[in-house]
PDB file of N, CA and C in Angstrom:
ATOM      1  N   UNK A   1     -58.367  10.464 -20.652  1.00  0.00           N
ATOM      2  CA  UNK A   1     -58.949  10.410 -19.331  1.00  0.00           C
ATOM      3  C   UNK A   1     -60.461  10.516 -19.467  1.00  0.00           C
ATOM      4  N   UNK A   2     -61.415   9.555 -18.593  1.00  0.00           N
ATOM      5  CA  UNK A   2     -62.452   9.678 -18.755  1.00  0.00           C
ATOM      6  C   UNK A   2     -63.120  10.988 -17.789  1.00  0.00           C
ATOM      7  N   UNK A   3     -64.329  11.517 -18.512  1.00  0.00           N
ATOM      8  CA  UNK A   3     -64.726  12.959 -18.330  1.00  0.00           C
ATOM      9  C   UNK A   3     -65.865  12.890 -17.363  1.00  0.00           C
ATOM     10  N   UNK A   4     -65.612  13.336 -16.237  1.00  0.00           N
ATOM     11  CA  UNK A   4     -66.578  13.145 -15.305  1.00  0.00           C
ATOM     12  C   UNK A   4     -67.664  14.522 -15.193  1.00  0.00           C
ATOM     13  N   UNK A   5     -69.261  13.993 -15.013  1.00  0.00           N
ATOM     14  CA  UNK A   5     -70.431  14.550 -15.303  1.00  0.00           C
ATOM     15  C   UNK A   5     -71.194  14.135 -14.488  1.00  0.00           C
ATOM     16  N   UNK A   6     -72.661  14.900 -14.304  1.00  0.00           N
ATOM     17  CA  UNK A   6     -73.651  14.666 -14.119  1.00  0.00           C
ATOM     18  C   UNK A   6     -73.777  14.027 -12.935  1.00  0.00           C
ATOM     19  N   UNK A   7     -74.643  12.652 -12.221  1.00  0.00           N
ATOM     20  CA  UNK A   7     -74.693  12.604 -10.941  1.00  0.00           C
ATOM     21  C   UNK A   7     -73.698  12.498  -9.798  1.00  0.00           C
ATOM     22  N   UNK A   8     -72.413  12.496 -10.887  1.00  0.00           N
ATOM     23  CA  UNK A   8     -70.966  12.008 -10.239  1.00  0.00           C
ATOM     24  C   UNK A   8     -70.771  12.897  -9.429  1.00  0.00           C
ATOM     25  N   UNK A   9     -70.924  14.302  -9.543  1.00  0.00           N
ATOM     26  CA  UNK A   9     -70.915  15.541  -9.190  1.00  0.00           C
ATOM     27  C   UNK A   9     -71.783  16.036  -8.446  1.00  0.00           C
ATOM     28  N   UNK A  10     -73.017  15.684  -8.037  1.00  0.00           N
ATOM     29  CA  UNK A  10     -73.857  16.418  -7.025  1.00  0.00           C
ATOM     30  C   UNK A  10     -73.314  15.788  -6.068  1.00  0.00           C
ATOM     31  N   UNK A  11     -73.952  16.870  -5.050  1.00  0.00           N
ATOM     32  CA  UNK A  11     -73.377  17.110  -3.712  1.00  0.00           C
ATOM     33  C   UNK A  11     -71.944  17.434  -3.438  1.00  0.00           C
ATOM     34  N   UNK A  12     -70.951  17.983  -4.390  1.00  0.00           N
ATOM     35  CA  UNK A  12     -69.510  18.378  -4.609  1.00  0.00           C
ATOM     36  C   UNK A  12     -69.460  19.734  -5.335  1.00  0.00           C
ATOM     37  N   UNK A  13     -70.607  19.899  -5.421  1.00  0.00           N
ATOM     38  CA  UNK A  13     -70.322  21.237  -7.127  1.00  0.00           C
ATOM     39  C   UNK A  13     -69.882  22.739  -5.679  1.00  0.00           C
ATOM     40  N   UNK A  14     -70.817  22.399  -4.639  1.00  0.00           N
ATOM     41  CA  UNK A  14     -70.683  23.998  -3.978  1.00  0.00           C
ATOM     42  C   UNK A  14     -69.233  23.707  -3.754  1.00  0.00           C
ATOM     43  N   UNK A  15     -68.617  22.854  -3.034  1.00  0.00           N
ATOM     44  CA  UNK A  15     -67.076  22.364  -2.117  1.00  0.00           C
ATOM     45  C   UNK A  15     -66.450  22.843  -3.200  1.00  0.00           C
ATOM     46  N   UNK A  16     -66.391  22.359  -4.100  1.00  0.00           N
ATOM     47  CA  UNK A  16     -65.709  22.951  -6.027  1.00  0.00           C
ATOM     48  C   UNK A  16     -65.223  23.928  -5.818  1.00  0.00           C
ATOM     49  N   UNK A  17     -66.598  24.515  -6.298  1.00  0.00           N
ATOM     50  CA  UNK A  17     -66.688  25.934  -6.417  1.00  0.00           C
ATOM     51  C   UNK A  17     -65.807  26.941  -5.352  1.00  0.00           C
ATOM     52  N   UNK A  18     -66.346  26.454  -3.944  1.00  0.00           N
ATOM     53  CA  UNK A  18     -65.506  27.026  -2.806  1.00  0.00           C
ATOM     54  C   UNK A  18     -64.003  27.000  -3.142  1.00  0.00           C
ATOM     55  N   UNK A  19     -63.954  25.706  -3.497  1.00  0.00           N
ATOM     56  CA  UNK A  19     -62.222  25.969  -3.571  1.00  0.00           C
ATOM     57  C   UNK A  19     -61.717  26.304  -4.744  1.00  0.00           C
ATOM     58  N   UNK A  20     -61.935  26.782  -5.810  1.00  0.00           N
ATOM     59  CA  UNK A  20     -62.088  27.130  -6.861  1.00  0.00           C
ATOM     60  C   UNK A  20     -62.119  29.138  -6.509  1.00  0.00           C
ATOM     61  N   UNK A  21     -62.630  29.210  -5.541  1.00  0.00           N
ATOM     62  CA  UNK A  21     -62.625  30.594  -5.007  1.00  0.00           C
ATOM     63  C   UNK A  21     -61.694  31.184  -3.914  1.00  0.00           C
ATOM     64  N   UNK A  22     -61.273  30.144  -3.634  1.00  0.00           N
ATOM     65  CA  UNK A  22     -60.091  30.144  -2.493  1.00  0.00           C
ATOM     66  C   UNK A  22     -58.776  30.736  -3.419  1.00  0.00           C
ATOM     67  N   UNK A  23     -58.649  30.147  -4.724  1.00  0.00           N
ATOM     68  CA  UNK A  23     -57.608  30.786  -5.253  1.00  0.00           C
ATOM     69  C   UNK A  23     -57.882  32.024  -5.657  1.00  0.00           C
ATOM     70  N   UNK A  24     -59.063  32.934  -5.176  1.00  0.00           N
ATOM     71  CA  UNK A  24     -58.950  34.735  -5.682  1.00  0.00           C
ATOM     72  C   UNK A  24     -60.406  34.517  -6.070  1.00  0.00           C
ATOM     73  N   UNK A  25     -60.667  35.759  -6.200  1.00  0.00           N
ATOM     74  CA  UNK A  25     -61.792  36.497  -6.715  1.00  0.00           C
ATOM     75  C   UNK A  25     -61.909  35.804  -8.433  1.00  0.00           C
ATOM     76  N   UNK A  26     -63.035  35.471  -8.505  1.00  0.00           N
ATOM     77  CA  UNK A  26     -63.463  35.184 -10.291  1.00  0.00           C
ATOM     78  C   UNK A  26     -64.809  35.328 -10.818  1.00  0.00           C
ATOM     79  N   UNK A  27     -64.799  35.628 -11.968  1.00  0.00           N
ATOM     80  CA  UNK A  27     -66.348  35.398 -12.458  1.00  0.00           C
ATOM     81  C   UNK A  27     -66.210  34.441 -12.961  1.00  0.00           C
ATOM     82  N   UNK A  28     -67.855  34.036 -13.196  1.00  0.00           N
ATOM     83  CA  UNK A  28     -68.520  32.889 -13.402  1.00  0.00           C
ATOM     84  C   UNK A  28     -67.501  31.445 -14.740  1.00  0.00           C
ATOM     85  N   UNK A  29     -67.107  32.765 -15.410  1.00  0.00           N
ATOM     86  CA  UNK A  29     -66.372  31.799 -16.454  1.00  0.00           C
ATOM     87  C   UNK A  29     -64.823  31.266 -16.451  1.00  0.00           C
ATOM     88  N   UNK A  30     -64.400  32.450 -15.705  1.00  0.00           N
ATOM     89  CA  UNK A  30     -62.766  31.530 -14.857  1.00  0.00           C
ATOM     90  C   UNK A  30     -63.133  31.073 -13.673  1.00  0.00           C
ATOM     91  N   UNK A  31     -64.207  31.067 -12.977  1.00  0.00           N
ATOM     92  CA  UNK A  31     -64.311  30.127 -12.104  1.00  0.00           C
ATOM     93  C   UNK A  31     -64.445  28.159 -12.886  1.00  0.00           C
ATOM     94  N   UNK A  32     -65.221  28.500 -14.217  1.00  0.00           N
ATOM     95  CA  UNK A  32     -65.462  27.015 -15.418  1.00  0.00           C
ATOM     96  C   UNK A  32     -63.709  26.789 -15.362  1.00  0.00           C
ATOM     97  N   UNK A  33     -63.525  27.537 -16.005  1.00  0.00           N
ATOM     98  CA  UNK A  33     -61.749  27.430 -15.996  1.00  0.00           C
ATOM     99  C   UNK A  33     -60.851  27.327 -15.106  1.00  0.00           C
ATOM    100  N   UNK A  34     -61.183  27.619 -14.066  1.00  0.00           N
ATOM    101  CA  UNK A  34     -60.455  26.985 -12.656  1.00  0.00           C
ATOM    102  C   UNK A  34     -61.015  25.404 -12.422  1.00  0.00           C
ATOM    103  N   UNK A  35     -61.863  25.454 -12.539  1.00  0.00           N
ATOM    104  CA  UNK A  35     -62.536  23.957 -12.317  1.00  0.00           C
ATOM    105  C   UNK A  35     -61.465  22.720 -13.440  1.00  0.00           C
ATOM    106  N   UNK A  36     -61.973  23.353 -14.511  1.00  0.00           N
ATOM    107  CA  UNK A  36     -61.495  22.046 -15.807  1.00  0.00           C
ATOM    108  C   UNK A  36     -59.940  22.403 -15.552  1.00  0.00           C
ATOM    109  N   UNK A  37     -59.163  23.404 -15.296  1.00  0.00           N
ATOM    110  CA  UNK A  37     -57.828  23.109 -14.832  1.00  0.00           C
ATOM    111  C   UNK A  37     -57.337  21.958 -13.370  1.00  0.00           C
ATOM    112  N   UNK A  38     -57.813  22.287 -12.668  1.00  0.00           N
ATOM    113  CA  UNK A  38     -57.549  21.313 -11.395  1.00  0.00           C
ATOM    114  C   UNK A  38     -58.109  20.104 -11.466  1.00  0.00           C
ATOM    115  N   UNK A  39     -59.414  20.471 -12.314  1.00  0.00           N
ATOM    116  CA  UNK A  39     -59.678  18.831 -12.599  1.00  0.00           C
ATOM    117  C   UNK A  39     -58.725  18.310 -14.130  1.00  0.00           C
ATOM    118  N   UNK A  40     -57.747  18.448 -14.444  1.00  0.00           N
ATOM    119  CA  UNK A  40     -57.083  17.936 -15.051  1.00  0.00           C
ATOM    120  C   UNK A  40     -57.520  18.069 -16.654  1.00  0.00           C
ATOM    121  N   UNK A  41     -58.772  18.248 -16.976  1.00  0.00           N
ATOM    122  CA  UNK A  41     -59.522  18.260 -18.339  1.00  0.00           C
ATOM    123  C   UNK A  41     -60.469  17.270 -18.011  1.00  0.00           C
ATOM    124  N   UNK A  42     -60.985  16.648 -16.949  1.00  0.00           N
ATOM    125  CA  UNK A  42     -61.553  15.418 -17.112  1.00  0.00           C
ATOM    126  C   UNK A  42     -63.271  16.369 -16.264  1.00  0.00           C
ATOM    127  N   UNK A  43     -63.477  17.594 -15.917  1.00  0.00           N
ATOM    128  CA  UNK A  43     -64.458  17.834 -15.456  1.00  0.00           C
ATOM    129  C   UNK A  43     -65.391  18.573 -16.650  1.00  0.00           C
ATOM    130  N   UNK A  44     -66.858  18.289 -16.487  1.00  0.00           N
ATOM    131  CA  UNK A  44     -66.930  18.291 -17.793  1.00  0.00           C
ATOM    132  C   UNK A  44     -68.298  19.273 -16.959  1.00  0.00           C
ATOM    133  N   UNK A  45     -68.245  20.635 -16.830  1.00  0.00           N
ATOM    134  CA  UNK A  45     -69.460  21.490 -16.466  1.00  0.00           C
ATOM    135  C   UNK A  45     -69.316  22.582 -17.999  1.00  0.00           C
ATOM    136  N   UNK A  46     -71.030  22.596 -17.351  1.00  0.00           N
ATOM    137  CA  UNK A  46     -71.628  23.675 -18.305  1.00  0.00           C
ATOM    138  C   UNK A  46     -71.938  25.428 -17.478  1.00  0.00           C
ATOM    139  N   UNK A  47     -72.165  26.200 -18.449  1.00  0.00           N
ATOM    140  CA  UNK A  47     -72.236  27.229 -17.112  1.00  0.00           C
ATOM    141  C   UNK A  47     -73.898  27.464 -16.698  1.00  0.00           C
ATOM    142  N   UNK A  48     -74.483  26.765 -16.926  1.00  0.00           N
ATOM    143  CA  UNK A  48     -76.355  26.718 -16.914  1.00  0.00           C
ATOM    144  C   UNK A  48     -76.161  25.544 -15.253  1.00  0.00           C
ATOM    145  N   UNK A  49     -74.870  25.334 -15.267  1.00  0.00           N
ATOM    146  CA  UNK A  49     -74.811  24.483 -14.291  1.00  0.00           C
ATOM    147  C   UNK A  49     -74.078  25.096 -13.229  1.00  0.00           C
ATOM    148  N   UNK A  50     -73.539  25.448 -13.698  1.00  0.00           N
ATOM    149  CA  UNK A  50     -72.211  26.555 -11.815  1.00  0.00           C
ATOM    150  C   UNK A  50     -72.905  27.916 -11.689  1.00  0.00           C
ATOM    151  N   UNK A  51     -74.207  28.711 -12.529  1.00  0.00           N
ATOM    152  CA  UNK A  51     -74.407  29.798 -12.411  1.00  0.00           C
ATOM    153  C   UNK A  51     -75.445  29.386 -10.975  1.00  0.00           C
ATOM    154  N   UNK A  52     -76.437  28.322 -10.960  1.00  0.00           N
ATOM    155  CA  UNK A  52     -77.124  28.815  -9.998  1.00  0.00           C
ATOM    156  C   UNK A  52     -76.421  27.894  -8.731  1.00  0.00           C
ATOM    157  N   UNK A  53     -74.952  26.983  -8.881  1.00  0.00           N
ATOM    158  CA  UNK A  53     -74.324  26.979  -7.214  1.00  0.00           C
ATOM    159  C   UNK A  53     -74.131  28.073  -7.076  1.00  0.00           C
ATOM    160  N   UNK A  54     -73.811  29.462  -7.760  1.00  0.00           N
ATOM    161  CA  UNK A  54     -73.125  30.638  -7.347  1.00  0.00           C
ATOM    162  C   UNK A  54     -73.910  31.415  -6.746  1.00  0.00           C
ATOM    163  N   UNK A  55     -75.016  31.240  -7.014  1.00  0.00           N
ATOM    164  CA  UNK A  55     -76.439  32.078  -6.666  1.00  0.00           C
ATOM    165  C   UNK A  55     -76.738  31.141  -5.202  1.00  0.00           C
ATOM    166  N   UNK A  56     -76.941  30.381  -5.553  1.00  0.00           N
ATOM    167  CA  UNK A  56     -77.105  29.098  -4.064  1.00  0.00           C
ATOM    168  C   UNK A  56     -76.124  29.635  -2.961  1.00  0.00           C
ATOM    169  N   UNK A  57     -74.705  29.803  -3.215  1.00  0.00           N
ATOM    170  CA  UNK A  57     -73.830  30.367  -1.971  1.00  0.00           C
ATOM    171  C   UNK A  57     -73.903  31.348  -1.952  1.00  0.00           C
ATOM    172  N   UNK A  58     -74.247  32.387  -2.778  1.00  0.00           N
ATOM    173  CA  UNK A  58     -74.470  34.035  -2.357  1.00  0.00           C
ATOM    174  C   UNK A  58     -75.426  33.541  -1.641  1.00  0.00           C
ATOM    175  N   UNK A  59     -76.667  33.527  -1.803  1.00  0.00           N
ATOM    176  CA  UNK A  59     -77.517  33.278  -0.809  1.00  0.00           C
ATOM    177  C   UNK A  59     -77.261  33.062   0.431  1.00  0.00           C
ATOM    178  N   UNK A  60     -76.593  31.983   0.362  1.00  0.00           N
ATOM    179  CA  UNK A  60     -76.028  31.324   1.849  1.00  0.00           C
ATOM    180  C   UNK A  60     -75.512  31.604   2.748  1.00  0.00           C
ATOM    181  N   UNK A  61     -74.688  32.929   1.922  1.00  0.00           N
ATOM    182  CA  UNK A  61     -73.700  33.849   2.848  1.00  0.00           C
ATOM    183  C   UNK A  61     -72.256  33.429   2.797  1.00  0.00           C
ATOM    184  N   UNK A  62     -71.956  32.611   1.651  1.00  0.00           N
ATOM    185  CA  UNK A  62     -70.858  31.914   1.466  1.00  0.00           C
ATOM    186  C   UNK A  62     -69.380  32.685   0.430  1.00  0.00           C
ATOM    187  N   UNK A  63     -70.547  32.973  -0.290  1.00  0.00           N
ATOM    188  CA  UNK A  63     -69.381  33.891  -1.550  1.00  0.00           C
ATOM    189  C   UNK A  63     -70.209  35.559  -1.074  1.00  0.00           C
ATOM    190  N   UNK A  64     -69.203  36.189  -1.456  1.00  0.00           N
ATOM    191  CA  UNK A  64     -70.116  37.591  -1.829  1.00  0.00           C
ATOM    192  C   UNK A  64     -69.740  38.079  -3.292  1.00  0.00           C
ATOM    193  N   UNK A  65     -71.005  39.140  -3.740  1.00  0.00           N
ATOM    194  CA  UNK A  65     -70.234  38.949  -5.705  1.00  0.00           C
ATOM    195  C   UNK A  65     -70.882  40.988  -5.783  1.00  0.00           C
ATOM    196  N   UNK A  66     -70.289  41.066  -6.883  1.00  0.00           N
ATOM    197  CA  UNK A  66     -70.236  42.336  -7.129  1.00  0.00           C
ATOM    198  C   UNK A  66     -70.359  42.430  -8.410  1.00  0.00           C
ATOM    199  N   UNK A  67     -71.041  43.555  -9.134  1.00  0.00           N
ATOM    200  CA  UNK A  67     -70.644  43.685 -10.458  1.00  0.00           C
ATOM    201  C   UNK A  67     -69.389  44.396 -10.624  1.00  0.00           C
ATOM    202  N   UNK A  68     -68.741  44.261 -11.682  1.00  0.00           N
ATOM    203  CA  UNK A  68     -67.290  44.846 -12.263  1.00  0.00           C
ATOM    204  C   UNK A  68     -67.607  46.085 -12.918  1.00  0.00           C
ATOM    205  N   UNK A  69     -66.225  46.744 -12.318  1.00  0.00           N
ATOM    206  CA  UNK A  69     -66.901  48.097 -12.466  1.00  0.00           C
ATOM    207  C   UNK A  69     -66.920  48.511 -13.641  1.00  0.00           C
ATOM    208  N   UNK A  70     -67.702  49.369 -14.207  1.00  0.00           N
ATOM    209  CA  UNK A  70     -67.822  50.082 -15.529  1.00  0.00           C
ATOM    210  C   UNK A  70     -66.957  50.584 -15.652  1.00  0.00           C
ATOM    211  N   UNK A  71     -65.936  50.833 -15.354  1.00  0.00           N
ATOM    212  CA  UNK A  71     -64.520  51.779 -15.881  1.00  0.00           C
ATOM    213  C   UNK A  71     -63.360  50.894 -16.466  1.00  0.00           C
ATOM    214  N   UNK A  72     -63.969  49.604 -16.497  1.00  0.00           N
ATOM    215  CA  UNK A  72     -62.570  48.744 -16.833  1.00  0.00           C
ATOM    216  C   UNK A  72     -62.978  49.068 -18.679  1.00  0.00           C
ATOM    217  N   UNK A  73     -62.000  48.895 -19.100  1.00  0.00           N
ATOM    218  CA  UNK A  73     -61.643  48.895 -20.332  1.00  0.00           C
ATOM    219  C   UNK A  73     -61.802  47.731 -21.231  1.00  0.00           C
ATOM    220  N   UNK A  74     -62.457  46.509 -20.549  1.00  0.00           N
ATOM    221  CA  UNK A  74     -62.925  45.340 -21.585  1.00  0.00           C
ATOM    222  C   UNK A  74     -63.917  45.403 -21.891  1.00  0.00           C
ATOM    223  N   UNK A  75     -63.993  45.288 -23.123  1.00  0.00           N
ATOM    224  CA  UNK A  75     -64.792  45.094 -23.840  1.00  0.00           C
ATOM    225  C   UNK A  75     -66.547  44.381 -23.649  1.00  0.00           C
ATOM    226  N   UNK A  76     -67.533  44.035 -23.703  1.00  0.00           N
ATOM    227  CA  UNK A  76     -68.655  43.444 -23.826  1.00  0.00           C
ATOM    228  C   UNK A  76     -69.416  43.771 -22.724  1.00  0.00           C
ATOM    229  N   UNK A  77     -70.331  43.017 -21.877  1.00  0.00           N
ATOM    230  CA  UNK A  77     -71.172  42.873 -21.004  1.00  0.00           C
ATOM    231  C   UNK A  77     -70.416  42.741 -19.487  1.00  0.00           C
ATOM    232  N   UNK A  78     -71.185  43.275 -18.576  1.00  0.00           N
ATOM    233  CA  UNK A  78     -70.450  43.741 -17.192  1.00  0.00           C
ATOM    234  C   UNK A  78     -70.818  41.932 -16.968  1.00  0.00           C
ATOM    235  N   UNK A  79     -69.857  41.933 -15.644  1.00  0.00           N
ATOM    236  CA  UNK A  79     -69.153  40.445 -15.436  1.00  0.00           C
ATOM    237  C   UNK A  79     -69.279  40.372 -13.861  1.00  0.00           C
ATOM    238  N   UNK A  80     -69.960  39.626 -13.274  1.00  0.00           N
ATOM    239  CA  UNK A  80     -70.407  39.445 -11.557  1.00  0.00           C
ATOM    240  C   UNK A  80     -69.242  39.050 -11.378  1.00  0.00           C
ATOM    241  N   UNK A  81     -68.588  39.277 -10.289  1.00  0.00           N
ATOM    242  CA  UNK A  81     -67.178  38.725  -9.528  1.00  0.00           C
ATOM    243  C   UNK A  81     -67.696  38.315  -8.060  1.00  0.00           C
ATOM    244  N   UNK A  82     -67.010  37.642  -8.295  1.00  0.00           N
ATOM    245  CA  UNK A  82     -67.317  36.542  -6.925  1.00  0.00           C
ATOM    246  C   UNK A  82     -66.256  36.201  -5.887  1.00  0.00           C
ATOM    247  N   UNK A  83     -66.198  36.512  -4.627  1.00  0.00           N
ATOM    248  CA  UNK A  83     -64.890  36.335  -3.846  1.00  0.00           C
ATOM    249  C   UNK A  83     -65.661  35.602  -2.445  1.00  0.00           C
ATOM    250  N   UNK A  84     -64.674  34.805  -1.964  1.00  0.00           N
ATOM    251  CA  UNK A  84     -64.956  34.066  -1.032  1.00  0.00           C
ATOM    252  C   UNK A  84     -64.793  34.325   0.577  1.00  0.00           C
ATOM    253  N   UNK A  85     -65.876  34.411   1.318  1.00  0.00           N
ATOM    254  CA  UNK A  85     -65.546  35.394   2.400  1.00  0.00           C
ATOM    255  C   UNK A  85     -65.412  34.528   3.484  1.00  0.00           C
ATOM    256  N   UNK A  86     -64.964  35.150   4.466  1.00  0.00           N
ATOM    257  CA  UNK A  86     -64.758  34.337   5.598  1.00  0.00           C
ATOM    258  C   UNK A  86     -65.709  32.724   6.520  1.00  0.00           C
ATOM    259  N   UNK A  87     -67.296  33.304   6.394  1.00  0.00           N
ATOM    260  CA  UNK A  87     -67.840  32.345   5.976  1.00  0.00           C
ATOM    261  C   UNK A  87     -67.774  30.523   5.226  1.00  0.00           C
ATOM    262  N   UNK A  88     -67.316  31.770   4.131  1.00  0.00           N
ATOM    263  CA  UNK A  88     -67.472  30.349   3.059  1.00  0.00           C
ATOM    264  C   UNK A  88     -66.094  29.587   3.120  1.00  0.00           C
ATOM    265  N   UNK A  89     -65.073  30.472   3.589  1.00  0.00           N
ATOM    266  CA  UNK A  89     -63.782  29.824   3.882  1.00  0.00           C
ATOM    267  C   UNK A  89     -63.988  28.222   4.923  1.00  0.00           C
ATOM    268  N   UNK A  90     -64.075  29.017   5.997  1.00  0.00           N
ATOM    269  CA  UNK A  90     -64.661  28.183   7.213  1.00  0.00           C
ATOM    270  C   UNK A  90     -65.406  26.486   6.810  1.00  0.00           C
ATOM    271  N   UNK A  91     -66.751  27.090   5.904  1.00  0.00           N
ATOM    272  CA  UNK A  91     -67.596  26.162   4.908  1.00  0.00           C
ATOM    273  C   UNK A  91     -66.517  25.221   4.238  1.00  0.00           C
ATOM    274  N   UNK A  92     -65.498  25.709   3.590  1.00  0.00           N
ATOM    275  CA  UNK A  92     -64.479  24.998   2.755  1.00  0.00           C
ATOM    276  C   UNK A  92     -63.773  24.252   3.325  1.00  0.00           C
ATOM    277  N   UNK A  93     -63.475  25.069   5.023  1.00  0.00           N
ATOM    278  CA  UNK A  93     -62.586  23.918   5.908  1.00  0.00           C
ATOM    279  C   UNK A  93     -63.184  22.842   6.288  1.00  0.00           C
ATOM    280  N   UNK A  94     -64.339  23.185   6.435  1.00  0.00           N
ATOM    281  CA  UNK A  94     -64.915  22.091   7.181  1.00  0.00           C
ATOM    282  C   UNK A  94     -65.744  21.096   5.639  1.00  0.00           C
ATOM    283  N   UNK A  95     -65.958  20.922   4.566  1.00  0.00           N
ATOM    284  CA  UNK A  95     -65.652  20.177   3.786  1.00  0.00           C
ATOM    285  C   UNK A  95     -64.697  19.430   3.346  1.00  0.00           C
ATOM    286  N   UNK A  96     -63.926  20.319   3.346  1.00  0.00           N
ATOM    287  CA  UNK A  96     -62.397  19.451   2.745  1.00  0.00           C
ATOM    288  C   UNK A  96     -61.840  18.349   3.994  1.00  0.00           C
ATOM    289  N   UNK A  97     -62.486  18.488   5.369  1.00  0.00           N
ATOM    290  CA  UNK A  97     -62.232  17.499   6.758  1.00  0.00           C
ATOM    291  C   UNK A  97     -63.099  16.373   6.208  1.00  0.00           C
ATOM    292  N   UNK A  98     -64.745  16.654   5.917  1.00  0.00           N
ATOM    293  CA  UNK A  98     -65.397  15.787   5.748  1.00  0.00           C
ATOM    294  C   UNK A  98     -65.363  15.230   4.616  1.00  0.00           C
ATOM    295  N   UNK A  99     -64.081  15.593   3.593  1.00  0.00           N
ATOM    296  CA  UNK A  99     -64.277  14.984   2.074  1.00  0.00           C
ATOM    297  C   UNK A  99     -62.796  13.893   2.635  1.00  0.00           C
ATOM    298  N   UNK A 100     -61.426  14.131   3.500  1.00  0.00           N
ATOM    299  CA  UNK A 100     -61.118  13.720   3.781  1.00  0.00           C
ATOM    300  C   UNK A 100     -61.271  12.642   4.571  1.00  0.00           C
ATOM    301  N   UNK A 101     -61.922  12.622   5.673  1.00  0.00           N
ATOM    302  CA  UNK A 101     -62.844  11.683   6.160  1.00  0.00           C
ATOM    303  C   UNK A 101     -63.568  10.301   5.339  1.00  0.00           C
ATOM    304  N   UNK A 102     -64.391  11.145   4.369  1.00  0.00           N
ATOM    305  CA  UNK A 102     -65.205   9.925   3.607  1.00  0.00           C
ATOM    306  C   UNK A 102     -63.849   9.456   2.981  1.00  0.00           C
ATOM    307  N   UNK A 103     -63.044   9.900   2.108  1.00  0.00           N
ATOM    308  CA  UNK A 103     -61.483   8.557   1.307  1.00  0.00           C
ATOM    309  C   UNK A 103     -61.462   7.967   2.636  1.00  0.00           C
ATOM    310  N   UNK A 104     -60.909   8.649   3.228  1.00  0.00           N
ATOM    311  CA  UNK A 104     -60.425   7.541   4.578  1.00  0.00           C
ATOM    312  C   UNK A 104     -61.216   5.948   4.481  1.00  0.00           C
ATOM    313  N   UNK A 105     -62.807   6.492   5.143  1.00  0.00           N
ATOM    314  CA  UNK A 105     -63.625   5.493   5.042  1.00  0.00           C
ATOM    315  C   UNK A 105     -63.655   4.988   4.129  1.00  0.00           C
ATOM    316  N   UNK A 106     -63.870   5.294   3.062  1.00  0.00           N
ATOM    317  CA  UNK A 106     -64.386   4.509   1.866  1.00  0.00           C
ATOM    318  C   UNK A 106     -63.031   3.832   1.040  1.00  0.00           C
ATOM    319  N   UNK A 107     -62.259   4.564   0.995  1.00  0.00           N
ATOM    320  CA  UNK A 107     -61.006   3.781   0.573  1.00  0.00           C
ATOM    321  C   UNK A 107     -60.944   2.447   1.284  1.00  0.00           C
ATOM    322  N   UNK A 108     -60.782   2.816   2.541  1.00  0.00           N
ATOM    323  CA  UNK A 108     -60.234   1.291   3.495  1.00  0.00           C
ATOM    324  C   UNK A 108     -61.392   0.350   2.849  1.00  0.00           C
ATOM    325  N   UNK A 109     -62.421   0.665   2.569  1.00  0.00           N
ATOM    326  CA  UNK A 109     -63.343  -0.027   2.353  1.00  0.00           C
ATOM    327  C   UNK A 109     -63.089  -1.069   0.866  1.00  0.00           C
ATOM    328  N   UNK A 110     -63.186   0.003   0.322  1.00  0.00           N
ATOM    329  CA  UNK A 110     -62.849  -0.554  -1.458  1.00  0.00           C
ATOM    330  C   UNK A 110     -61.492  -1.133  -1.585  1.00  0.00           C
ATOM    331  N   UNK A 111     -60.635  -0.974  -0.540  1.00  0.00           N
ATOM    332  CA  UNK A 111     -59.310  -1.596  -0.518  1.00  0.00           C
ATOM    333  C   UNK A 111     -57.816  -0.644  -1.099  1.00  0.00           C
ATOM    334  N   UNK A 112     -58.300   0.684  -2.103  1.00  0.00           N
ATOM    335  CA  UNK A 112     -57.588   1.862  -2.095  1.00  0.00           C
ATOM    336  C   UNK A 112     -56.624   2.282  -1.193  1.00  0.00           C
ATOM    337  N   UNK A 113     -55.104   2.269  -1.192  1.00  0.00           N
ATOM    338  CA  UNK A 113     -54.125   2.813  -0.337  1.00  0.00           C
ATOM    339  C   UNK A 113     -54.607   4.037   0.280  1.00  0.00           C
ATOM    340  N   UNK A 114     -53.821   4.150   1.016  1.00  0.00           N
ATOM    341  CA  UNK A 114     -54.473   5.437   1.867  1.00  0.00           C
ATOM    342  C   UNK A 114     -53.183   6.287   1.725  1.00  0.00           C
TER     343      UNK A 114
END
């Protein structure tokens, strides 16, 4: 399967991400791993690339993130967790209308079954 990158992907990375957060709370690196799972193996991100959408929707008021608490028992460097709040839910509904929308259009267009 060919591996989709780079401009293919802007303007989709936050919607991603959102729904990528819809399935639970994650940090930054099973959120990479939620991504390349649903995208089948064919999504091809770096994390120099999903760290600052994550920062972009905290901002926004979209995700809220926390550090992990010091009492967990794994091992290495504390780990931002990121969960998706009502907000960003909303944000997600109303993308996934307007991502539906554009196939609609653009399918009929290109000739793509609907």
């Amino acid at each position: 399967m060919q591996r989709i990158q780079g401009d293919v992907l802007r303007g989709h990375l936050e919607g991603m991400v959102l729904a990528a957060l819809s399935r639970g709370e994650a940090h930054g690196f099973e959120v990479l791993r939620r991504l390349e799972e649903l995208g089948c193996g064919a999504l091809s991100l770096k994390e120099g690339t999903l760290y600052p959408v994550l920062y972009r929707l905290e901002e926004a008021g979209l995700v809220q993130a926390a550090w992990e608490d010091d009492s967990s028992e794994r091992r290495g460097p504390r780990r931002r967790i990121y969960r998706l709040n009502k907000k960003g839910a909303g944000d997600l509904a109303r993308r996934r209308a307007d991502w539906a929308h554009f196939v609609t259009i653009v399918g009929g267009i290109l000739g793509a079954p609907a």
